[in-house]
Protein backbone atom coordinates (compact mmCIF):
# COMPACT_ATOMS: atom_id res chain seq x y z
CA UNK A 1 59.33 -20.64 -9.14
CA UNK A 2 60.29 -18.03 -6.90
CA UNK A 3 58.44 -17.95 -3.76
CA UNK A 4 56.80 -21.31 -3.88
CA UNK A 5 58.57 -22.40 -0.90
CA UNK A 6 57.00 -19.58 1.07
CA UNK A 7 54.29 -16.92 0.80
CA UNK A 8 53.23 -16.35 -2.84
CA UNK A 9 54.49 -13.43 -4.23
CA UNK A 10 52.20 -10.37 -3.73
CA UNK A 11 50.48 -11.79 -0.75
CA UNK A 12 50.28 -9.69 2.30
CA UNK A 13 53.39 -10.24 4.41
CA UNK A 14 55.40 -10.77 1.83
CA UNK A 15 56.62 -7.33 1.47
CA UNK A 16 55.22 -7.33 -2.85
CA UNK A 17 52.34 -5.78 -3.74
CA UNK A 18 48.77 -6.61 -2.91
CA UNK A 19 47.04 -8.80 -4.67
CA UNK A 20 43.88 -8.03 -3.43
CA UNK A 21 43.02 -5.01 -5.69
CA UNK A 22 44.12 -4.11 -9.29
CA UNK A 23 47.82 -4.46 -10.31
CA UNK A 24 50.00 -1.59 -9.45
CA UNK A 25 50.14 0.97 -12.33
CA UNK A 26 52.18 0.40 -14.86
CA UNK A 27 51.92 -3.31 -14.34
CA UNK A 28 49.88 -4.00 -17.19
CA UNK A 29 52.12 -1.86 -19.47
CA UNK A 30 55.37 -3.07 -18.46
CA UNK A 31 54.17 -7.31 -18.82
CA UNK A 32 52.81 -5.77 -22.51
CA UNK A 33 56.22 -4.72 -23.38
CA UNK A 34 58.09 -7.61 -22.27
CA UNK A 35 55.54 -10.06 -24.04
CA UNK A 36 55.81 -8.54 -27.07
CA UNK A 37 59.57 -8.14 -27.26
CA UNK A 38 58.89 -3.76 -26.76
CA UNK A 39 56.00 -1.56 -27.36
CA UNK A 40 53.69 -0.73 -29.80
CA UNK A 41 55.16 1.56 -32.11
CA UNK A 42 53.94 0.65 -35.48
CA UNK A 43 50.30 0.81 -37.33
CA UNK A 44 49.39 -1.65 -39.77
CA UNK A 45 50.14 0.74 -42.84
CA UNK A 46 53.77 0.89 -41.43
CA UNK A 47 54.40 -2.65 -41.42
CA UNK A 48 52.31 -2.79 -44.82
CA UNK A 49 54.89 0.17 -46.14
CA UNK A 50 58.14 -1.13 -44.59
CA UNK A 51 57.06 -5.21 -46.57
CA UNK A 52 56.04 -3.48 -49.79
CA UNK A 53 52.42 -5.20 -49.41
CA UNK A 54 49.18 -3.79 -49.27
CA UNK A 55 47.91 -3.11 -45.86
CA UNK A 56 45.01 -5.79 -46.23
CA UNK A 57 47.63 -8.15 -46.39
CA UNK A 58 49.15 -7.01 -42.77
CA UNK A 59 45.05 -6.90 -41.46
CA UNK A 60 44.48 -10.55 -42.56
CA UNK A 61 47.61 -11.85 -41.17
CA UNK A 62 46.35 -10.30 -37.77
CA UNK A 63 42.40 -11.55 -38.29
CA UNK A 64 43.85 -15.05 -39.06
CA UNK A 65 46.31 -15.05 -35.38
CA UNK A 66 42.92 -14.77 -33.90
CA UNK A 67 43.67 -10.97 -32.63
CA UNK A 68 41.07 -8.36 -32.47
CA UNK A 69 40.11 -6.27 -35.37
CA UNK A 70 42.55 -3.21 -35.35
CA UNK A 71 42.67 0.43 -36.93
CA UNK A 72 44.90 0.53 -39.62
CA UNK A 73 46.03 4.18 -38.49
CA UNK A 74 46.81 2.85 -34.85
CA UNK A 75 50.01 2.24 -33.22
CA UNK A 76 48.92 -1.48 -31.88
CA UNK A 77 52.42 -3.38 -33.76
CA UNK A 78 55.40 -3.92 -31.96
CA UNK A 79 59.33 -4.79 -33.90
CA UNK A 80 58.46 -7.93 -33.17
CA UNK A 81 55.24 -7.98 -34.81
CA UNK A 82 56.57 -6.55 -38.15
CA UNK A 83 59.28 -9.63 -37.71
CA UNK A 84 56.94 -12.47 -37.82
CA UNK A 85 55.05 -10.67 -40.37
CA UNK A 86 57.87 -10.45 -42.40
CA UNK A 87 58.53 -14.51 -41.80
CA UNK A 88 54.96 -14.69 -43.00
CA UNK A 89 55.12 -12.97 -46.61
CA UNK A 90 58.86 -14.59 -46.95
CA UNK A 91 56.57 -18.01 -47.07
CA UNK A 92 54.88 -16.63 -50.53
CA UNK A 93 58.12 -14.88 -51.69
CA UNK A 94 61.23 -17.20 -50.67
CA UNK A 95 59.15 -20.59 -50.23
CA UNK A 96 56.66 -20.08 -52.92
CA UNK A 97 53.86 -21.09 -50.91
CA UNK A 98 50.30 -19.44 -52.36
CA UNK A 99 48.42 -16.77 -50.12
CA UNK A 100 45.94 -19.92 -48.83
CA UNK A 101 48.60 -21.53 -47.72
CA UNK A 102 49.90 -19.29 -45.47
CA UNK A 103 46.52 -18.38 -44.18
CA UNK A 104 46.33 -21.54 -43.11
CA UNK A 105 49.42 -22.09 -41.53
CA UNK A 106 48.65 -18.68 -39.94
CA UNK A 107 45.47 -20.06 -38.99
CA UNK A 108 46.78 -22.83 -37.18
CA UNK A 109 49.31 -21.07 -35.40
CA UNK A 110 46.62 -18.64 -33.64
CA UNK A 111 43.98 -21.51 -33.05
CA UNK A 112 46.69 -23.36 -31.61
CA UNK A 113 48.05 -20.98 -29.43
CA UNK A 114 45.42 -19.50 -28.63
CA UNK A 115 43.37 -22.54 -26.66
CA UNK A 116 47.25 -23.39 -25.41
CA UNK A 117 48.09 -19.74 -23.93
CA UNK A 118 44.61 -20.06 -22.01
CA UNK A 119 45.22 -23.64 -21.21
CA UNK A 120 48.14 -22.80 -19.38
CA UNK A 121 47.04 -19.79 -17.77
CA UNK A 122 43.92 -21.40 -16.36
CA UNK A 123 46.41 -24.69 -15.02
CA UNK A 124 48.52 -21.88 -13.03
CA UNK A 125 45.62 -19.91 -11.66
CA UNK A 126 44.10 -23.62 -10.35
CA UNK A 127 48.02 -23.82 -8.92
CA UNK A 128 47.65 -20.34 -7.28
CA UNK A 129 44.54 -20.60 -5.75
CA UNK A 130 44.81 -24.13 -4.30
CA UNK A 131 48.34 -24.03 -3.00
CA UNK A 132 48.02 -20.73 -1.76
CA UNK A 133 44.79 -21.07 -0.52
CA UNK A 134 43.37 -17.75 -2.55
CA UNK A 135 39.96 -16.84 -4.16
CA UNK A 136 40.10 -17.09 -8.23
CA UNK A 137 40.88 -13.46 -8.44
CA UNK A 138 43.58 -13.15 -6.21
CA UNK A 139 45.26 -16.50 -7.84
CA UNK A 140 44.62 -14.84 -11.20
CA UNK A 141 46.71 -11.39 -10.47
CA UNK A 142 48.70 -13.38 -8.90
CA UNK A 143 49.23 -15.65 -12.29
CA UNK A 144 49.53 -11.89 -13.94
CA UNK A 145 52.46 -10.97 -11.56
CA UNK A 146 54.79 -14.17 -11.87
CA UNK A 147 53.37 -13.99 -16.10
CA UNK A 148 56.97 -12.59 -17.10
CA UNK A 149 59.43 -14.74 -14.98
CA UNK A 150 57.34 -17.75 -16.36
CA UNK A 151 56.99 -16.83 -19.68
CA UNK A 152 60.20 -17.84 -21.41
CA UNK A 153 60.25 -21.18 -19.53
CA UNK A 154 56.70 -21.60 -21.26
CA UNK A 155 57.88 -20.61 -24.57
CA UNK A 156 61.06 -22.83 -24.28
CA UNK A 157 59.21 -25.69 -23.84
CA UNK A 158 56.31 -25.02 -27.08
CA UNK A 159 59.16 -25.22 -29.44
CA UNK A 160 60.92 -28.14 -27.75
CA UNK A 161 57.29 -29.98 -27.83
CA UNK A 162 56.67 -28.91 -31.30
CA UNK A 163 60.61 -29.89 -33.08
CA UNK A 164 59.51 -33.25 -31.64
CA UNK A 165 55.98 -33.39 -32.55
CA UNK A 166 57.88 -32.67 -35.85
CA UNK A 167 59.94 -34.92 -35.92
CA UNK A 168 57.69 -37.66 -35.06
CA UNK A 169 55.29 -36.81 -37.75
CA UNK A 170 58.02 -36.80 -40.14
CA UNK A 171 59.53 -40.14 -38.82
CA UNK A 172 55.79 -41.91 -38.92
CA UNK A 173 55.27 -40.05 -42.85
CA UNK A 174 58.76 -41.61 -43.85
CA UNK A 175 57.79 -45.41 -42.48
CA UNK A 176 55.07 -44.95 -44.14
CA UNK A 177 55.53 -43.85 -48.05
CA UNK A 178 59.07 -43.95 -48.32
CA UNK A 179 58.80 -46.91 -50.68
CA UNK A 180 56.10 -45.59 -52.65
CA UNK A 181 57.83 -42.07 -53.96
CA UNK A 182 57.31 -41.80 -57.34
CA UNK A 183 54.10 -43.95 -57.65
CA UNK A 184 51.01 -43.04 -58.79
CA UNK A 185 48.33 -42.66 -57.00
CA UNK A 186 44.19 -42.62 -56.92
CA UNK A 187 43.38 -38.75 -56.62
CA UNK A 188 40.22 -39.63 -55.65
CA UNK A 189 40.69 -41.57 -52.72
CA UNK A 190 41.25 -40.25 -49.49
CA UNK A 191 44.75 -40.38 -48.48
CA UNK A 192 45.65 -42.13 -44.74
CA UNK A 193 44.89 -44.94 -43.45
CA UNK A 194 44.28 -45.22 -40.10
CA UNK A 195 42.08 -46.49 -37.25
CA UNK A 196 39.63 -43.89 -35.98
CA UNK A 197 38.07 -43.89 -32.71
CA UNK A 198 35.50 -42.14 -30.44
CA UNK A 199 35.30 -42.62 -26.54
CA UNK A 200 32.56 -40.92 -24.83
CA UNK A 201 31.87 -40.59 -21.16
CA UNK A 202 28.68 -42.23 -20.25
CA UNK A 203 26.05 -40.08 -18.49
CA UNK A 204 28.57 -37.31 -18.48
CA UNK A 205 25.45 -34.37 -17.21
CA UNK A 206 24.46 -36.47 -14.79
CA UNK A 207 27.95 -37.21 -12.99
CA UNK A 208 28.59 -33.55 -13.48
CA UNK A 209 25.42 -31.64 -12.40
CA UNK A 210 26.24 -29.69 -9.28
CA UNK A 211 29.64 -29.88 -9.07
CA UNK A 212 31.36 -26.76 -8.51
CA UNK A 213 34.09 -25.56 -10.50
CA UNK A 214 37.03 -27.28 -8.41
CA UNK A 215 35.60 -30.47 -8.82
CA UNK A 216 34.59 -30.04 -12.11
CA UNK A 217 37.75 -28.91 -13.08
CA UNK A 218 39.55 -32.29 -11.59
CA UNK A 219 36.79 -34.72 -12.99
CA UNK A 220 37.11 -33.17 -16.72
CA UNK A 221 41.03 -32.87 -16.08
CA UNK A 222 41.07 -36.18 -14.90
CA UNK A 223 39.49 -38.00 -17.97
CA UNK A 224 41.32 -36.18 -20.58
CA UNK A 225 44.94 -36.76 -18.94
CA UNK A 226 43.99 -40.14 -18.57
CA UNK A 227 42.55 -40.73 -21.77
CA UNK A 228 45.60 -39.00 -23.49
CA UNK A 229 48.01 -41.41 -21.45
CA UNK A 230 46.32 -44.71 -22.89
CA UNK A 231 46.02 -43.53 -26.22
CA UNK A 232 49.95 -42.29 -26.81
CA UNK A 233 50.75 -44.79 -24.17
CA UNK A 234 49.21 -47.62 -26.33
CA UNK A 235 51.01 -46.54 -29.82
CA UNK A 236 47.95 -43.62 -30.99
CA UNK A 237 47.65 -39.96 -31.09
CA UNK A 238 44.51 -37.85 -30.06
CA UNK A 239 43.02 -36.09 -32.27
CA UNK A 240 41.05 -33.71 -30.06
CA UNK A 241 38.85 -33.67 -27.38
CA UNK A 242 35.04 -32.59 -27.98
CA UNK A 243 33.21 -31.96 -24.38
CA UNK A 244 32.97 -35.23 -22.90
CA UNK A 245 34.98 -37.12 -25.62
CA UNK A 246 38.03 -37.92 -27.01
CA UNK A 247 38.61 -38.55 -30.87
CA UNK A 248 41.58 -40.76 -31.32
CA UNK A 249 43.53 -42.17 -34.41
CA UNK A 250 46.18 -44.75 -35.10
CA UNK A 251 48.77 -46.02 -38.09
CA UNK A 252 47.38 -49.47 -38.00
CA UNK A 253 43.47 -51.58 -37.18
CA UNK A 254 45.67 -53.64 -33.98
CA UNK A 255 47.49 -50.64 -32.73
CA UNK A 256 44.12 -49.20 -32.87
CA UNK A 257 42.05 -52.07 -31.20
CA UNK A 258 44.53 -52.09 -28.13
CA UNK A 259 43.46 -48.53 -27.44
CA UNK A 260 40.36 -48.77 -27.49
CA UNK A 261 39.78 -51.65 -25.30
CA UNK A 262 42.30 -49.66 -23.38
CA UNK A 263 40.28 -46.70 -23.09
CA UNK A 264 37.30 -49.19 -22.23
CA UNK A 265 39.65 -50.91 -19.44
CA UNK A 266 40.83 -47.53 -17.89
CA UNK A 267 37.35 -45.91 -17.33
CA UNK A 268 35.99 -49.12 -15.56
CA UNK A 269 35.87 -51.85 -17.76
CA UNK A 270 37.85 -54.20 -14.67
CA UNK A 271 35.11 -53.36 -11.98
CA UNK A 272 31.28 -54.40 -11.54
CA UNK A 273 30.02 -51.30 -13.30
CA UNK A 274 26.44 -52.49 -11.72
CA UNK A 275 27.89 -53.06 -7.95
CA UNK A 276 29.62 -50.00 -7.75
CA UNK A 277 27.11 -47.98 -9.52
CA UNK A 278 25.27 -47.67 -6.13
CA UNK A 279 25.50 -45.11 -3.62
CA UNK A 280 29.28 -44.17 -2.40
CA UNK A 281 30.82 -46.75 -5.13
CA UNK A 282 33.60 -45.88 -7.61
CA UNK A 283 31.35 -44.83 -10.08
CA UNK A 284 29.65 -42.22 -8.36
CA UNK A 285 30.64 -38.48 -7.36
CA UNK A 286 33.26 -36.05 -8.84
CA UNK A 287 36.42 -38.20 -8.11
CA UNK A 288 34.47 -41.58 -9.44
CA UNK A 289 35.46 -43.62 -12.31
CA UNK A 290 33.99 -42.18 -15.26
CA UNK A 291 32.89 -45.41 -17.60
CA UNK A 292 33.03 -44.96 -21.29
CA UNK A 293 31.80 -45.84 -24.88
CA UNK A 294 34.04 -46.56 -27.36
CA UNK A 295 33.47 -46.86 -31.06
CA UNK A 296 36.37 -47.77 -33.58
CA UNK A 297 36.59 -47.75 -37.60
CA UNK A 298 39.65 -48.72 -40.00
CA UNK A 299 39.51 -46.48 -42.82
CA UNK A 300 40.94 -43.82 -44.72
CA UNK A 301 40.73 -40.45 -43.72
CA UNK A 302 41.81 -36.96 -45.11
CA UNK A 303 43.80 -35.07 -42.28
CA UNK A 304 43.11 -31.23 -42.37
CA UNK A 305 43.32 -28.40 -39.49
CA UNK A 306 44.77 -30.41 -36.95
CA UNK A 307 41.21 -32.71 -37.64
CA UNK A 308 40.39 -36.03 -39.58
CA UNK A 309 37.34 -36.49 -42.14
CA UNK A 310 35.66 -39.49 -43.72
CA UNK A 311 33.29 -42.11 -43.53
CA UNK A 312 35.14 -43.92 -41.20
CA UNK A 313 35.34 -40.64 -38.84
CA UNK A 314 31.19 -40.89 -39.16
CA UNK A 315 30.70 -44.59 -38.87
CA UNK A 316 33.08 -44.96 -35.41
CA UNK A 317 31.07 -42.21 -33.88
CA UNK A 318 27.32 -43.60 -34.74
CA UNK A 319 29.47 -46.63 -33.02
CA UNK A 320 29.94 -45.05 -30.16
CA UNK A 321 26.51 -43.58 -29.56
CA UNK A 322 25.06 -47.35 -29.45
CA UNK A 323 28.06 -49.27 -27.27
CA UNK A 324 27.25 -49.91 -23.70
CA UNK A 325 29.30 -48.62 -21.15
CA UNK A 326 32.99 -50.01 -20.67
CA UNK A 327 32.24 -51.52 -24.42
CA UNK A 328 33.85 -51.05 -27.91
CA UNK A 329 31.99 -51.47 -30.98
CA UNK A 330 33.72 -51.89 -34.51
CA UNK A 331 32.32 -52.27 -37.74
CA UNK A 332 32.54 -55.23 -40.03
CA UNK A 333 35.25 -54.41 -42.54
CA UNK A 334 37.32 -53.74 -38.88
CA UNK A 335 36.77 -56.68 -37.84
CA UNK A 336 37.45 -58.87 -40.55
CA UNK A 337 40.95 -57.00 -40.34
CA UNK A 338 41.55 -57.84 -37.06
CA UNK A 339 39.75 -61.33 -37.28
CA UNK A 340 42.88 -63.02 -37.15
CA UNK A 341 44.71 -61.53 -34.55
CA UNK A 342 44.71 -63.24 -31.10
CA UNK A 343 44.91 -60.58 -29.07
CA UNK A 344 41.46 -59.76 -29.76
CA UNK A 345 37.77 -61.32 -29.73
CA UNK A 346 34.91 -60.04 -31.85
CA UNK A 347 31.36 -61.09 -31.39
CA UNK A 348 28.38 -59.80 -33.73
CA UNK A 349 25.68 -58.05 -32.32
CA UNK A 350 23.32 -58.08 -34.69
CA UNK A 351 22.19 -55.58 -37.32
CA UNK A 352 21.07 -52.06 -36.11
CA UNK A 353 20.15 -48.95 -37.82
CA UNK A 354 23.13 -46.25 -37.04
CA UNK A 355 22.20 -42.37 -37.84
CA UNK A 356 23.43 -40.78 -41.09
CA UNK A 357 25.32 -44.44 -41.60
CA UNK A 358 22.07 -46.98 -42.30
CA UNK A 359 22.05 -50.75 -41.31
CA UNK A 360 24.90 -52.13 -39.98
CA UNK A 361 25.81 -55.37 -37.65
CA UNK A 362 28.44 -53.98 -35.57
CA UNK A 363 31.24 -56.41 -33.55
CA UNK A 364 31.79 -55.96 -30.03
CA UNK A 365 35.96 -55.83 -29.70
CA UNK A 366 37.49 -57.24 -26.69
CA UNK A 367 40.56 -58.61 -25.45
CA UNK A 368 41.24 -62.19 -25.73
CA UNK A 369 41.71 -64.33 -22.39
CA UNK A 370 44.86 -64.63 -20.72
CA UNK A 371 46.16 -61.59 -23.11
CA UNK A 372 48.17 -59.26 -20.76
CA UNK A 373 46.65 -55.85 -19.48
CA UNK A 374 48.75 -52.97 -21.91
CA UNK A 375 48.24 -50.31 -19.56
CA UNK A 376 50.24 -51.29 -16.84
CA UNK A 377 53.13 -49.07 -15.97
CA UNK A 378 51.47 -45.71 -17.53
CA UNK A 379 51.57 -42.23 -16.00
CA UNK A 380 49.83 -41.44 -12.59
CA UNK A 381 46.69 -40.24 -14.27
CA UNK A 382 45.37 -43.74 -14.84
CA UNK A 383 44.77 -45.40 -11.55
CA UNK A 384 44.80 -44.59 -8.62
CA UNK A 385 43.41 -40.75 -9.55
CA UNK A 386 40.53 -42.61 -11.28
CA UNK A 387 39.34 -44.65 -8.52
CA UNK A 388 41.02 -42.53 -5.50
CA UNK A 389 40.56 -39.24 -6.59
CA UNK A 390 43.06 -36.25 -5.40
């Protein structure tokens, strides 16, 4: 990045602009037309006109993107806009996909990129203003001058992520039914099977009351880097994260087991929870280990929106709201599954009444004596960030 080994760009000094105030004029305009490939020449009735559609088709492509609501009279499309609208109705009239289809494809692209584009925008501002030593505004016109020089790296690396996230989903889908094309099958029942799990940081509003937004920032960083490296680490995939937790799922009940005692092993399960709960030990503070709950369920799902469904997806969460810390709970069809694998010990804990599930004994999963740790030799956001902090 240009200027990293010296002054930022746009500090004083530096001979760029200041970044104290409002970016030169122009600025704005000129990262606008290099975003968008050129600027905004077209309304939504010309791109409607020029793709033979009605111009309600060219407004719902935009309201499904995510994009603000736009007059159909005003100039707000660029060429490149018309272009990937044009890519859009070729999915109906080429690839015979149905209107819903697309919408949902279209959908996923702008929820998607959305929560990425402002993922990666936030990491760079937390770049700028640490390294640099700035205030959050500075750091973020700072972000806004570098925005063009960094923006085809960015994009570069999406699709490269996404072919493979492609081509791994297609790799695990032909594994998995390529001997059963052709056969029938019950249209009733929901279609993957897969293990389903929940880990949820314990006392998450305590451990984060007061901290300010740096700290904050690392602690919430912290457990979701970590918890993504033992899941994919370990064989899984995660789902998505919801506040303080992380919904995970894997192909198979063992693959599945090994990440969530994993997950329990990570965030504390190898320390005295009860020793270094006390003042200044590893479980206290913003750069503490953060213990977890962890709830897991064999079962078949339905996959939709980037999401999973099902009982199962129900069941592993009501798990997870009655584990102790640095525990995993399964249910018993799970652990009859995994009964006979050695890795693993289960141990019933007698029956309970779970929310919106009904009685249930659950089985506490752990791993077997003299089994060896899975997680060692995983990234750097395991340990020592967990226990060291920064």
């Amino acid at each position: 990045m240009p200027g990293s080994d010296d002054e930022p760009l746009g500090r004083p000094g530096t001979g760029a602009a200041d970044t104290s105030g409002a970016p030169a004029s122009g600025t704005q305009d000129d990262l606008d037309t290099a975003l968008l490939g050129g600027p905004r020449t077209l309304t939504a009735r010309d791109v409607a006109a020029r793709h033979g559609v009605e111009v309600d088709r060219v407004l719902l492509y935009w309201r499904t993107l995510g994009l603000p609501a736009v007059d159909p009279d005003v100039r707000n499309f660029t060429e490149a806009d018309a272009h990937a609208f044009a890519r859009s109705v070729d999915l109906s009239r080429e690839h015979g996909l149905d209107l819903g289809t697309v919408v949902s494809l279209t959908r996923a692209l702008g929820h998607t990129s959305d929560r990425l584009a402002l993922w990666q925008v936030e990491a760079l501002v937390e770049d700028m203003a640490v390294r640099y030593e700035l205030d959050d505004t500075t750091a973020r016109l700072l972000v806004l001058d570098r925005l063009e020089e960094l923006a085809p790296v960015l994009e570069a690396q999406l699709v490269h992520s996404w072919r493979r996230q492609l081509a791994s989903i297609a790799a695990r889908y032909g594994a998995e039914f390529g001997d059963v094309r052709g056969t029938a099958t019950d249209p009733a029942r929901l279609p993957l099977a897969r293990a389903v799990g929940f880990a949820d940081m314990v006392s998450f509003t305590r451990r984060t009351a007061g901290l300010g937004s740096t700290d904050l920032s690392d602690f919430v960083q912290r457990f979701e880097a970590a918890a993504r490296d033992v899941v994919a680490g370990l064989g899984g995939r995660v789902v998505k994260t919801i506040g303080d937790a992380v919904l995970f799922i894997a192909d198979d009940a063992a693959t599945g087991a090994l990440i969530a005692v994993g997950l329990a092993d990570a965030f504390g399960g190898s320390i005295d929870l009860e020793a270094e709960s006390a003042p200044g030990g590893l479980v206290e503070g913003a750069r503490g280990v953060t213990p977890v709950r962890v709830g897991l369920v064999w079962g078949r799902v339905l996959s939709r929106f980037g999401d999973v469904f099902g009982p199962s997806v129900n069941v592993a969460a009501r798990l997870t709201d009655t584990a102790e810390p640095s525990s995993v709970l399964t249910d018993p069809a799970t652990a009859q599954v995994l009964a006979h694998d050695p890795r693993f010990t289960l141990t019933a804990q007698g029956e309970r009444d779970l929310a919106g599930v009904g009685r249930l004994e659950p089985y506490r999963l752990e791993r077997a004596p003299g089994v060896p740790h899975e997680l060692e030799g995983l990234t750097w956001s395991l340990r020592p960030p967990l226990a060291g902090g920064r």
